[in-house]
C-alpha atoms as a PDB file:
ATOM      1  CA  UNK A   1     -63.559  57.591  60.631  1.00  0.00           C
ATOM      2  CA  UNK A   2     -66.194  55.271  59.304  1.00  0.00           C
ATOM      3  CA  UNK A   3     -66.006  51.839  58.475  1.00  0.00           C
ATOM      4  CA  UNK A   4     -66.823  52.144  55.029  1.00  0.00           C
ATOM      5  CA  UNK A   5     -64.442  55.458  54.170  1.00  0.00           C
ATOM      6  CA  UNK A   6     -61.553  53.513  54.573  1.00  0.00           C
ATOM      7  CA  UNK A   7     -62.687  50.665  52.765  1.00  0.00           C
ATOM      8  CA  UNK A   8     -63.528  52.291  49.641  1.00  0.00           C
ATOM      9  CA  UNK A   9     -60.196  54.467  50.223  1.00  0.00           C
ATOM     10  CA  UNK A  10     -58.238  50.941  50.487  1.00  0.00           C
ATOM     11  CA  UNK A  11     -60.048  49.808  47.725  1.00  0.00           C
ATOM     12  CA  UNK A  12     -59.054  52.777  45.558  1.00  0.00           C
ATOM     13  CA  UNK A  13     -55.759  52.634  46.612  1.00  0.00           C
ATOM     14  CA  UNK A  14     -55.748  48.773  45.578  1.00  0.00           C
ATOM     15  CA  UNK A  15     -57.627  49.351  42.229  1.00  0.00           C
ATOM     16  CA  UNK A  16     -54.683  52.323  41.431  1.00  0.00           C
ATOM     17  CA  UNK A  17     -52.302  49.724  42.348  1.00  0.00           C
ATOM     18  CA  UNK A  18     -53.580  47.089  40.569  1.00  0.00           C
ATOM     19  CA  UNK A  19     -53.565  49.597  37.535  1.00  0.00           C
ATOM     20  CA  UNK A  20     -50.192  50.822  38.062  1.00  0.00           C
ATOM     21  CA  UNK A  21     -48.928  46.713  38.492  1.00  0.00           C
ATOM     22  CA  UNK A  22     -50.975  45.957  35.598  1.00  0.00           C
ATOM     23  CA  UNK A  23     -49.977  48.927  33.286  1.00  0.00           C
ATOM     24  CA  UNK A  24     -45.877  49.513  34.354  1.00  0.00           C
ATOM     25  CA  UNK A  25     -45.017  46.347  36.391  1.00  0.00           C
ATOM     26  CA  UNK A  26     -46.636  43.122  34.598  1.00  0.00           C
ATOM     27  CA  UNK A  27     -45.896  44.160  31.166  1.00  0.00           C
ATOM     28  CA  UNK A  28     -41.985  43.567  32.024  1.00  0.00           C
ATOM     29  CA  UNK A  29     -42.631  40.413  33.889  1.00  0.00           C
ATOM     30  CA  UNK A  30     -44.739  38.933  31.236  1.00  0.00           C
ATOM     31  CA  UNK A  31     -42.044  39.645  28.543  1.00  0.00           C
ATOM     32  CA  UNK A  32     -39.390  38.600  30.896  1.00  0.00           C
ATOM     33  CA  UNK A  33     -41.529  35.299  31.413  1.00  0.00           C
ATOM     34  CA  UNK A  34     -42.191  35.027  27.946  1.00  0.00           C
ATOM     35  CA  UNK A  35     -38.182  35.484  26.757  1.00  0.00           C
ATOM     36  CA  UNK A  36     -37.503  33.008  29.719  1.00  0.00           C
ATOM     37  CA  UNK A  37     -40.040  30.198  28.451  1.00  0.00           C
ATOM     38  CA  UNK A  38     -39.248  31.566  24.648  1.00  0.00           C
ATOM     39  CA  UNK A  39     -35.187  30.779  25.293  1.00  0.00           C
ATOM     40  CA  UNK A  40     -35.975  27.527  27.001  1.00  0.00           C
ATOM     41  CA  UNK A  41     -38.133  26.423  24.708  1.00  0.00           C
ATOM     42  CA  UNK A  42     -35.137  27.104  21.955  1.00  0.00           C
ATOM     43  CA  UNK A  43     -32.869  25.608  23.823  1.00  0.00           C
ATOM     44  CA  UNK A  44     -34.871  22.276  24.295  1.00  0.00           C
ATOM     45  CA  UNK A  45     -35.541  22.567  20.696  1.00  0.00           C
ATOM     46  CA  UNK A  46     -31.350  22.918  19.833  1.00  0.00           C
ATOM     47  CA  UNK A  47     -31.108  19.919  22.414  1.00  0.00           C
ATOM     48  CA  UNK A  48     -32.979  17.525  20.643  1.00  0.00           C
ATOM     49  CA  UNK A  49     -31.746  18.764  16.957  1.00  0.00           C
ATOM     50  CA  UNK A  50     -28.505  18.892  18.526  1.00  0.00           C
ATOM     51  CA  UNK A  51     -29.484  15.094  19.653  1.00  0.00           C
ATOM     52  CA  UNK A  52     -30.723  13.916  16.047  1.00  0.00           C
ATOM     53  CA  UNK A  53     -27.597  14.796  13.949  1.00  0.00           C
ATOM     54  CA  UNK A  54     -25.110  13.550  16.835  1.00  0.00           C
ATOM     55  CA  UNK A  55     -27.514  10.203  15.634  1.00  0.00           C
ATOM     56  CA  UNK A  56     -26.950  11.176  12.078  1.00  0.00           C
ATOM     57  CA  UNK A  57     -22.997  11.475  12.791  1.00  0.00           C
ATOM     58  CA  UNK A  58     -22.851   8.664  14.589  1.00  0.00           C
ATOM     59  CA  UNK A  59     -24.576   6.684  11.507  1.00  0.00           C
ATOM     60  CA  UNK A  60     -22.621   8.295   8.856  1.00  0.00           C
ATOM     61  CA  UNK A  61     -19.211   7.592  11.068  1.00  0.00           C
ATOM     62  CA  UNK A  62     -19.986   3.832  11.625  1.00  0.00           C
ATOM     63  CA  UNK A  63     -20.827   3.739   7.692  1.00  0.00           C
ATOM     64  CA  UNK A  64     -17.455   5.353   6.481  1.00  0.00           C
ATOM     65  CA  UNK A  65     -15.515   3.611   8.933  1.00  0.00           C
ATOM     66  CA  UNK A  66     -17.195   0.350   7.548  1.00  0.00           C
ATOM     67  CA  UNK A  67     -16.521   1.353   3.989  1.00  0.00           C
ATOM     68  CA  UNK A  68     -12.875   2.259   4.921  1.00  0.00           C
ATOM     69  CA  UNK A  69     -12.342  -1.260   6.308  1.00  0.00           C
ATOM     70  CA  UNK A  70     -13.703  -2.963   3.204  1.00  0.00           C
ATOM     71  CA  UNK A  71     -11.908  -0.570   1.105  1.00  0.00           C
ATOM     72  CA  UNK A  72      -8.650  -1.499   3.126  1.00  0.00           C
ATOM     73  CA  UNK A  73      -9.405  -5.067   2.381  1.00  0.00           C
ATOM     74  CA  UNK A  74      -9.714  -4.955  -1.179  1.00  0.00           C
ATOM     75  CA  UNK A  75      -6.402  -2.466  -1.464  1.00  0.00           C
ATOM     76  CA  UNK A  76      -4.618  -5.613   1.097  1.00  0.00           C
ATOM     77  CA  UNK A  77      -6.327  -8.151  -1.194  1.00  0.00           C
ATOM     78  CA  UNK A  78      -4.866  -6.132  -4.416  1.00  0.00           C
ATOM     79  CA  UNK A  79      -1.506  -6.010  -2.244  1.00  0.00           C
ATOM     80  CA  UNK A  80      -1.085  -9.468  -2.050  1.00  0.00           C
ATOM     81  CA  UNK A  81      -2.478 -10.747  -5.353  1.00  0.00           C
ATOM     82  CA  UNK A  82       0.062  -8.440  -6.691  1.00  0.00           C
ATOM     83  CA  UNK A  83       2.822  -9.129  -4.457  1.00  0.00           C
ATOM     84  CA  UNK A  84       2.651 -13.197  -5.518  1.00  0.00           C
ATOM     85  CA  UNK A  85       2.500 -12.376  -9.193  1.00  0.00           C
ATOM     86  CA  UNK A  86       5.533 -10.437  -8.665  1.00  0.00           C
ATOM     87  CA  UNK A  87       7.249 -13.618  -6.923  1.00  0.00           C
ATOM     88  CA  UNK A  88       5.999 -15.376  -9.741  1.00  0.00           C
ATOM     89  CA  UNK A  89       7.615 -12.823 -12.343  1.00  0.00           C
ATOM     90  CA  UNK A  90      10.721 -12.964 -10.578  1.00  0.00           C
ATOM     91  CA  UNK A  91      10.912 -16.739 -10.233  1.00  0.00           C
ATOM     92  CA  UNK A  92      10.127 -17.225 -14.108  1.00  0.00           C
ATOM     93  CA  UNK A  93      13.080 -14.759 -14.450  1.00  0.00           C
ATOM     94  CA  UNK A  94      14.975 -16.632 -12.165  1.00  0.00           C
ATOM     95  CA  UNK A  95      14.445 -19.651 -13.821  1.00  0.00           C
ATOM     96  CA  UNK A  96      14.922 -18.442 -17.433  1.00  0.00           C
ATOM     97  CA  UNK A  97      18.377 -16.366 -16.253  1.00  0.00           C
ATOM     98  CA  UNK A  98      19.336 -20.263 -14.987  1.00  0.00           C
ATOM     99  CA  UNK A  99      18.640 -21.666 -18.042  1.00  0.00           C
ATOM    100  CA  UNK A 100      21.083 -18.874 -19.965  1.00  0.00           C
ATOM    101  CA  UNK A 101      23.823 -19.383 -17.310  1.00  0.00           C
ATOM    102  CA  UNK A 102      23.611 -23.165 -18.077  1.00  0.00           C
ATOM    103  CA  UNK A 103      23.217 -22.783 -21.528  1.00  0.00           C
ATOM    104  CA  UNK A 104      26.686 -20.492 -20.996  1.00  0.00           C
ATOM    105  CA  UNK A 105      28.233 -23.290 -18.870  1.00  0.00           C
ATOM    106  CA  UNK A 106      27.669 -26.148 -21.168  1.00  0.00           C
ATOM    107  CA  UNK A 107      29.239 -23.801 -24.098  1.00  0.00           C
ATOM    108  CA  UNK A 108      32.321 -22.666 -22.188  1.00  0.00           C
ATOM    109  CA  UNK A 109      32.579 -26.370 -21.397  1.00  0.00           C
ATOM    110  CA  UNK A 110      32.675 -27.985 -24.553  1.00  0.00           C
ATOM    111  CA  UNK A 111      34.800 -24.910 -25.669  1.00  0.00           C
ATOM    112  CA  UNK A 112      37.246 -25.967 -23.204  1.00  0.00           C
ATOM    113  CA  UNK A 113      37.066 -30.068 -24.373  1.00  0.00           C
ATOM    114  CA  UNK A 114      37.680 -28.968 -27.811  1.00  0.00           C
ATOM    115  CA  UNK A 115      40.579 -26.752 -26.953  1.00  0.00           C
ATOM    116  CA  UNK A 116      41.930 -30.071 -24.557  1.00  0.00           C
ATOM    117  CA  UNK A 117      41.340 -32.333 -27.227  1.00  0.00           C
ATOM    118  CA  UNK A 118      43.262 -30.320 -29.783  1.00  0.00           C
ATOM    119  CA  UNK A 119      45.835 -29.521 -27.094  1.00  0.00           C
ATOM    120  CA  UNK A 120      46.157 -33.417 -27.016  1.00  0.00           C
ATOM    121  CA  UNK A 121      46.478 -33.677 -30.319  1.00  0.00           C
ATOM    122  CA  UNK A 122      49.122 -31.585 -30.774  1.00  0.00           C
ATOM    123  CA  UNK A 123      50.867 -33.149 -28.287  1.00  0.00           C
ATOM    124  CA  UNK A 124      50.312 -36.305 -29.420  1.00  0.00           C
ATOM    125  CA  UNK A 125      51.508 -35.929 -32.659  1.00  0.00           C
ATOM    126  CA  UNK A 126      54.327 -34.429 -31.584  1.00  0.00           C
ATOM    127  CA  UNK A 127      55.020 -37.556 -29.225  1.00  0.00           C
ATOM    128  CA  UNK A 128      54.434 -39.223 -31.983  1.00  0.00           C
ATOM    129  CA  UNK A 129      56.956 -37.433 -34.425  1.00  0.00           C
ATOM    130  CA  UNK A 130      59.552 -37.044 -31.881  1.00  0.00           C
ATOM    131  CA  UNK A 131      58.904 -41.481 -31.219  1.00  0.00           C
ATOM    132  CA  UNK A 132      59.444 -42.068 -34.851  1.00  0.00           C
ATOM    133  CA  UNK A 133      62.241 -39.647 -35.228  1.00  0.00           C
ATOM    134  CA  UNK A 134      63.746 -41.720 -32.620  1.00  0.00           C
ATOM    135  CA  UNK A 135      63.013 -44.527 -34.336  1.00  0.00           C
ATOM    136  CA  UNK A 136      64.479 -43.269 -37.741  1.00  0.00           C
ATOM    137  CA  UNK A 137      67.184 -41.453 -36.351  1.00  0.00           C
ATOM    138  CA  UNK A 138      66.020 -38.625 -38.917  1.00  0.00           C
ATOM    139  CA  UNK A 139      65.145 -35.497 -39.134  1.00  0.00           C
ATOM    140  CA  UNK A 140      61.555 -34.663 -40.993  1.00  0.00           C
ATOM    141  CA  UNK A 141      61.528 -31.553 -42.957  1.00  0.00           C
ATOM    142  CA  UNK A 142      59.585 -28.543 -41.649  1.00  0.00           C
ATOM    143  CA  UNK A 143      57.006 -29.477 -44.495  1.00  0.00           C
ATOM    144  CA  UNK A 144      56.732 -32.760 -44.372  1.00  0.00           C
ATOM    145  CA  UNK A 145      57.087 -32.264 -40.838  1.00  0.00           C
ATOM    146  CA  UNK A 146      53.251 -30.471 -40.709  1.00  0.00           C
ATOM    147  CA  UNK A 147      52.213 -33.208 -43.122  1.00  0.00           C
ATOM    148  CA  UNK A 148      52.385 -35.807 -40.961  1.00  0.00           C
ATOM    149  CA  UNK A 149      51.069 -33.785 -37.836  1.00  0.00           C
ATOM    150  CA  UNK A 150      47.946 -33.080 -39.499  1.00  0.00           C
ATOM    151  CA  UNK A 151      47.347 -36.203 -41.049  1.00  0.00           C
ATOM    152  CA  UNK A 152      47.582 -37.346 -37.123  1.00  0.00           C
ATOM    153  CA  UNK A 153      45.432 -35.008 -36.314  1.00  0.00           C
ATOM    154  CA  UNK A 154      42.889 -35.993 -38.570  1.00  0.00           C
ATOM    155  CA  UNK A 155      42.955 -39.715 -37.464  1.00  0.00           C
ATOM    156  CA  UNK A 156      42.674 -39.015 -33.665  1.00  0.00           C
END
């Protein structure tokens, strides 16, 4: 066999592979290639969008959580300015209620110096009938009796 028959027979045989890789086998590979670097690229792309709004959350968490904290504060600043004007409702109630219960007291007691002092009165003049009863050795009619009891009265 010559040199040169099996060369160009090799050389057909490569150029009908070559055409058969390029027409059934590369076509696949190329796709498969492009899908590959297609997907990857995707991916990378998700990644860093993925990357930006975890930023984004990140922001927006640290704002809220700041603007629940002042919120908080003004609600515990609300709290407390309305907690000490109700202690100072309750102790102008307090205070007031004292006054009526005083008020009250000082009634009941001169109530009870006017009954004593009439009770004494009574008394008194009846000491004082029963002394000069003694004295007379009489008995006072029931009228004139109640005469002279509240004419005593009347002078203590």
């Amino acid at each position: 066999m010559d040199l040169n028959a099996t060369l160009f027979a090799q050389l057909v045989v490569f150029l009908i592979l070559g055409w058969f890789t390029m027409k059934f086998v590369w076509p696949p590979i190329v796709q498969a290639l492009d899908e590959r670097s297609e997907k990857i690229a995707n991916g990378l792309a998700s990644a860093e969008r993925g990357k930006l709004e975890l930023e984004l959350a990140s922001k927006r968490s640290t704002q809220t959580i700041r603007e629940s904290k002042e919120k908080s504060a003004q609600l515990i600043g609300q709290a407390e300015k309305r907690a000490s004007q109700i202690i100072e409702e309750a102790k102008a109630d307090a205070k007031v209620e004292h006054d009526r219960i005083v008020a009250n007291a000082q009634e009941d007691i001169e109530q009870q110096i006017l009954r004593a002092r009439e009770g004494l009165r009574d008394h008194v003049a009846q000491l004082a009938v029963l002394g000069a009863e003694q004295v007379l050795r009489r008995e006072v009619n029931a009228q004139a009796h109640n005469d002279m009891l509240t004419k005593l009265r009347q002078e203590l």
